[in-house]
C-alpha atoms as a PDB file:
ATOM      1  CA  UNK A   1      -0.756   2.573 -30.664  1.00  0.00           C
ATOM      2  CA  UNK A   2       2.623   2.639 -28.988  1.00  0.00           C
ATOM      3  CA  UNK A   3       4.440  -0.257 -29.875  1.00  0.00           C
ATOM      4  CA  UNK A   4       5.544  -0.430 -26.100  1.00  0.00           C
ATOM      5  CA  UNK A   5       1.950  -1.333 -24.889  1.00  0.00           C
ATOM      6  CA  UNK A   6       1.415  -4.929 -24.488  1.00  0.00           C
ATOM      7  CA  UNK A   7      -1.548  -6.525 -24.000  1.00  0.00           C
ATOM      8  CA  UNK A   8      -2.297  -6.877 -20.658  1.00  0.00           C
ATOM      9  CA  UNK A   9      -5.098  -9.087 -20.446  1.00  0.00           C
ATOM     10  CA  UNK A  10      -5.076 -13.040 -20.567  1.00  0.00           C
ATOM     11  CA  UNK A  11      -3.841 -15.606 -22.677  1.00  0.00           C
ATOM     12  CA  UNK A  12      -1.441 -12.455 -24.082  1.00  0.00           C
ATOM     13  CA  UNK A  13       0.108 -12.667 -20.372  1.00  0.00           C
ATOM     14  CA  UNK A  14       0.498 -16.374 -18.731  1.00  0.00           C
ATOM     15  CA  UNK A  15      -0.904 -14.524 -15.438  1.00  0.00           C
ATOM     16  CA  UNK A  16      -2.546 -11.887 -14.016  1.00  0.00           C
ATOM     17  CA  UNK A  17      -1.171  -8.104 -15.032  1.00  0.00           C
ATOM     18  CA  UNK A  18       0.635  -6.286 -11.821  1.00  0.00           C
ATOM     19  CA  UNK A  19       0.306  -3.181 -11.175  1.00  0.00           C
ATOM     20  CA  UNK A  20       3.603  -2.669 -12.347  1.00  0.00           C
ATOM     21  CA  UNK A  21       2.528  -3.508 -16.091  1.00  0.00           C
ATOM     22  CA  UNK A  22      -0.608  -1.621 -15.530  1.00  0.00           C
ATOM     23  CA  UNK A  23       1.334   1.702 -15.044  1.00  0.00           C
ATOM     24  CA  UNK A  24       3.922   1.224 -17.019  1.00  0.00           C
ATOM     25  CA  UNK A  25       1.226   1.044 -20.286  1.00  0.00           C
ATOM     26  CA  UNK A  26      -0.290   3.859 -18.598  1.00  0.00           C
ATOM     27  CA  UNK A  27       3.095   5.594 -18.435  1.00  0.00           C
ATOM     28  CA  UNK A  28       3.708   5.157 -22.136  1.00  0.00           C
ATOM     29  CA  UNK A  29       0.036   5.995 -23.415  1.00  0.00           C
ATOM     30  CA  UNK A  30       0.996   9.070 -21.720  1.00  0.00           C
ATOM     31  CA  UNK A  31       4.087  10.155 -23.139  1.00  0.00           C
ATOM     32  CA  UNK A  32       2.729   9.148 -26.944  1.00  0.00           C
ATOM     33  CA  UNK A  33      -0.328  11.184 -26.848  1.00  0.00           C
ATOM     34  CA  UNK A  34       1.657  14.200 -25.038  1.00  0.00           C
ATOM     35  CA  UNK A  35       4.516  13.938 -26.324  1.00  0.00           C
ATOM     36  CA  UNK A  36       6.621  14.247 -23.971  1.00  0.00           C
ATOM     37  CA  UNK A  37       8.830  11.629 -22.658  1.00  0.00           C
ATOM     38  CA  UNK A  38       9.341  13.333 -19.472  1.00  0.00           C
ATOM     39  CA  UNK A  39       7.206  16.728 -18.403  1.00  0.00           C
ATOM     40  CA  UNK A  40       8.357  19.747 -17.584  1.00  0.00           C
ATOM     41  CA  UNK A  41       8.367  21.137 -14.269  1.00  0.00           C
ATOM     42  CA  UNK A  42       5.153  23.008 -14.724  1.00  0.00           C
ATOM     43  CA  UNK A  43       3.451  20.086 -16.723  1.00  0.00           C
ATOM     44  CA  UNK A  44       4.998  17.426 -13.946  1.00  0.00           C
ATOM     45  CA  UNK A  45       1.023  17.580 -11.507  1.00  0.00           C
ATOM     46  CA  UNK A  46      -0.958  17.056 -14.954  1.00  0.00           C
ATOM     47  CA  UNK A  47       1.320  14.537 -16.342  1.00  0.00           C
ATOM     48  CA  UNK A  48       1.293  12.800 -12.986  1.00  0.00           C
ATOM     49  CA  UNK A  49      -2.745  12.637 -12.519  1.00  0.00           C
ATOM     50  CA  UNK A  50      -3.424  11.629 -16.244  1.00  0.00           C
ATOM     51  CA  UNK A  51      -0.617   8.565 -15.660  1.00  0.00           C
ATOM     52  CA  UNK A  52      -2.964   7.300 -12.513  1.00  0.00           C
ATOM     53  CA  UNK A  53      -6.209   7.542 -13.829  1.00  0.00           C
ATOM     54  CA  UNK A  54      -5.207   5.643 -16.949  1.00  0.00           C
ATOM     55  CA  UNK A  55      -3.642   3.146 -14.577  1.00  0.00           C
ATOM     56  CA  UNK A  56      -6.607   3.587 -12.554  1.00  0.00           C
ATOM     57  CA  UNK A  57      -9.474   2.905 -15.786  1.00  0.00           C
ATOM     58  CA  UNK A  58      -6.705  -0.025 -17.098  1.00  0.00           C
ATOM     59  CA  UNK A  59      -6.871  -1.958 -13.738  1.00  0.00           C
ATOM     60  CA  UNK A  60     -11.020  -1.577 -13.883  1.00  0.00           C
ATOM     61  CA  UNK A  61     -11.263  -2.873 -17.277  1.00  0.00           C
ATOM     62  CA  UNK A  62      -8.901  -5.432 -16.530  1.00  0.00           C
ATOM     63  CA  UNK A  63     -10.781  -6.219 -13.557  1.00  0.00           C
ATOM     64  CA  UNK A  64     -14.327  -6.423 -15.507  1.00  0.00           C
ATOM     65  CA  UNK A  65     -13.248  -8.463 -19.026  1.00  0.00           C
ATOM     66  CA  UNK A  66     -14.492 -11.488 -19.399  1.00  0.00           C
ATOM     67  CA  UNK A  67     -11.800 -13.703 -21.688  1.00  0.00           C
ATOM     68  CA  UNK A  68     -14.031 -16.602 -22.842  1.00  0.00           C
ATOM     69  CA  UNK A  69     -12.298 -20.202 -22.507  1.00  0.00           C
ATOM     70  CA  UNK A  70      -9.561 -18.074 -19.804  1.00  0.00           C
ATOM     71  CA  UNK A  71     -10.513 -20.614 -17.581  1.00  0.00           C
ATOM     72  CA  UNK A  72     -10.666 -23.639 -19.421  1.00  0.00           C
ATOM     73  CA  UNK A  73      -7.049 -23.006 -20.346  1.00  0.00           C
ATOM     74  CA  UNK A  74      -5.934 -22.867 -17.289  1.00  0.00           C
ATOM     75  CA  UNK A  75      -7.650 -25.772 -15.300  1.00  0.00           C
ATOM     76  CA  UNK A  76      -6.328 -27.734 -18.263  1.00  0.00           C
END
């Protein structure tokens, strides 16, 4: 893994992950598996589309996890 992903999900962050974070991990899953840190011109659409549907599938499973005792931390 790319040691510039962080964990996104609760208690790793104190709150919620912005969308920010979201595509900036999407952004650097990106550029590892590529390789490239920046696309070419011709690459730029493809590099662009696989950045927001990784942020798009991050937010979802964000969205759906269930961190057990999340809560209890929190209201405490």
């Amino acid at each position: 893994m790319c040691r510039s992903i962080k964990t996104l999900r609760p208690p790793a962050l104190p709150e919620e992950a912005t969308e920010e974070d979201i595509r900036a991990a999407a952004l650097q899953y990106v550029r590892k598996v590529s390789g490239f840190r920046a696309p070419a011109a011709h690459n730029r659409e493809v590099f662009d589309r696989a950045v927001d549907a990784i942020a798009e599938a991050t937010a979802a499973l964000l969205d759906g996890l269930e961190v057990r005792g999340a809560e209890a931390r929190r209201a405490g």
